[in-house]
Protein backbone atom coordinates (compact mmCIF):
# COMPACT_ATOMS: atom_id res chain seq x y z
CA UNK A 1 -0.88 10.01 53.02
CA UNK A 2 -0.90 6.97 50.80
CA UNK A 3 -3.50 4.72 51.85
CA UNK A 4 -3.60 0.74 51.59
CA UNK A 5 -6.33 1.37 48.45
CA UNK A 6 -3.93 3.65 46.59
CA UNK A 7 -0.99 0.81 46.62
CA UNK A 8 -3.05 -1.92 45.41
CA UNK A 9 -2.20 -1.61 42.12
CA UNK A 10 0.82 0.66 41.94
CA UNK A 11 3.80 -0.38 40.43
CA UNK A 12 7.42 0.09 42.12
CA UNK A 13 8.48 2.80 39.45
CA UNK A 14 5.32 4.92 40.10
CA UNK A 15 6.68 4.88 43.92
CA UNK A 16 9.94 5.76 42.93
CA UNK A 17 7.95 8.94 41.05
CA UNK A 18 9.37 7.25 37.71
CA UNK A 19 5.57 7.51 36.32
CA UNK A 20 4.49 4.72 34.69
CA UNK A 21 6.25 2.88 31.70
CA UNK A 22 5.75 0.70 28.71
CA UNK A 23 6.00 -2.53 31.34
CA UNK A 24 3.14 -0.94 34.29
CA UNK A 25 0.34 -2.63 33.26
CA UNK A 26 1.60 -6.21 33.53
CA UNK A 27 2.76 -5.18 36.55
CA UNK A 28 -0.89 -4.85 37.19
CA UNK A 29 -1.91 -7.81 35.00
CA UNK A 30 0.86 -9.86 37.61
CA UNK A 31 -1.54 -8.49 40.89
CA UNK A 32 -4.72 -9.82 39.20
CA UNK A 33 -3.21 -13.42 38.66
CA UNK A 34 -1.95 -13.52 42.04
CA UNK A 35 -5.19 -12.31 43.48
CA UNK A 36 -7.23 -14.56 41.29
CA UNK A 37 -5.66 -17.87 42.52
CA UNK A 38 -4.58 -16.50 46.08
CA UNK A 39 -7.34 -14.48 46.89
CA UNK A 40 -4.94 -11.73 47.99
CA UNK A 41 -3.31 -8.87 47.11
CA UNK A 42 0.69 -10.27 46.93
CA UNK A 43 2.35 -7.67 49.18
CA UNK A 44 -0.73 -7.04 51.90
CA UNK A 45 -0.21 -5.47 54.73
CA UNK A 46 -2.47 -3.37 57.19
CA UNK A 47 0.20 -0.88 57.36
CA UNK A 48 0.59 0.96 54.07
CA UNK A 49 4.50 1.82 55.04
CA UNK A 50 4.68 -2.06 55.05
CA UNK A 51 3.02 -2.28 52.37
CA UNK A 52 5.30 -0.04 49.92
CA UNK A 53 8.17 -1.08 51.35
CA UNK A 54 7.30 -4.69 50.23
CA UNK A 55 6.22 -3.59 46.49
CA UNK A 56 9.43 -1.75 46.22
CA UNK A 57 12.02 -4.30 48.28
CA UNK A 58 10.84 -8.17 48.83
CA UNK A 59 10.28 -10.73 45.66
CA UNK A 60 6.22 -12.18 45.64
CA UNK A 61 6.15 -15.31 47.41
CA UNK A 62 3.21 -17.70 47.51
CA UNK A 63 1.64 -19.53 50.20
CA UNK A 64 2.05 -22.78 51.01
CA UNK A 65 -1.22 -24.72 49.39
CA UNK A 66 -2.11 -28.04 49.22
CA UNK A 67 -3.70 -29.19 45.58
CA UNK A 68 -7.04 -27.97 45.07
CA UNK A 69 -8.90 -25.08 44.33
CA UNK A 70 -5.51 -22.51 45.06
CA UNK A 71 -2.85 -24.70 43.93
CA UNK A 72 -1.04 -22.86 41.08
CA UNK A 73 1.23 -24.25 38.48
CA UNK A 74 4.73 -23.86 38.52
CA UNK A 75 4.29 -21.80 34.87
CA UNK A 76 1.87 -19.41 36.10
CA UNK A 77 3.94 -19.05 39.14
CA UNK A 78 7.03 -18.26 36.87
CA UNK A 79 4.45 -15.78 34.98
CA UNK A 80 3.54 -13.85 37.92
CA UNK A 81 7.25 -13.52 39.40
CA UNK A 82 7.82 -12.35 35.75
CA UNK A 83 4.99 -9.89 36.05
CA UNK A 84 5.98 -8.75 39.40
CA UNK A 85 9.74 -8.11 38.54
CA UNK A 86 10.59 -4.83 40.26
CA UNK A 87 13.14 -3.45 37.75
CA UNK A 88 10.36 -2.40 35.03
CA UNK A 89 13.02 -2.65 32.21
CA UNK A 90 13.59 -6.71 32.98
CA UNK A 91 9.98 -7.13 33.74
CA UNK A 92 8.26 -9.43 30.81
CA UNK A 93 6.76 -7.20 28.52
CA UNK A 94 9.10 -4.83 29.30
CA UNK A 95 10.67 -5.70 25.43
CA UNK A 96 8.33 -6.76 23.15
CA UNK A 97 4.87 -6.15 25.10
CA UNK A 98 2.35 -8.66 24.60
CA UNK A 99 4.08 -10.90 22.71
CA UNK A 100 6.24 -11.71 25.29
CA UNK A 101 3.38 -12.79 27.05
């Protein structure tokens, strides 16, 4: 049974049993950011069906914050939708690594 832990920083094509690719650890890098300024994993849920089935269906969306402290630019935003693309093969990186970055 796949617990809430386990999906916290699995990517959609390790769900899929793809194993990981050239692209999985922005994937991961994409969580961090998000939980850095949100203070939140992107896709929580209590429910760890819930859970995977928002890594592997629904686009990251971000809450609604006023400026401050968790306001987050509309780059880095762009940078972690980028990071948290689903298909690994369009995700950035996914072409020239790091230098895409």
């Amino acid at each position: 049974m796949i617990t809430k832990e386990d999906l916290r920083f699995i990517s959609p094509e390790e769900i899929k049993g793809q194993g990981k690719q050239l692209s999985t650890p922005f994937w991961v890098l994409g969580i961090m950011l998000y939980e850095l300024h949100f203070g939140r994993h992107p896709f929580a849920n209590k429910n760890p069906k819930i859970m995977k089935a928002l890594i592997l269906k629904y686009p990251v969306s971000f809450p609604e914050v006023r400026s401050g402290s968790n306001a987050c630019s509309p780059e880095t935003e762009m940078l972690i939708c980028d990071l948290l693309c689903k298909d690994w093969g369009q995700r950035v990186g996914s072409e020239r690594y790091e230098t895409e970055i």
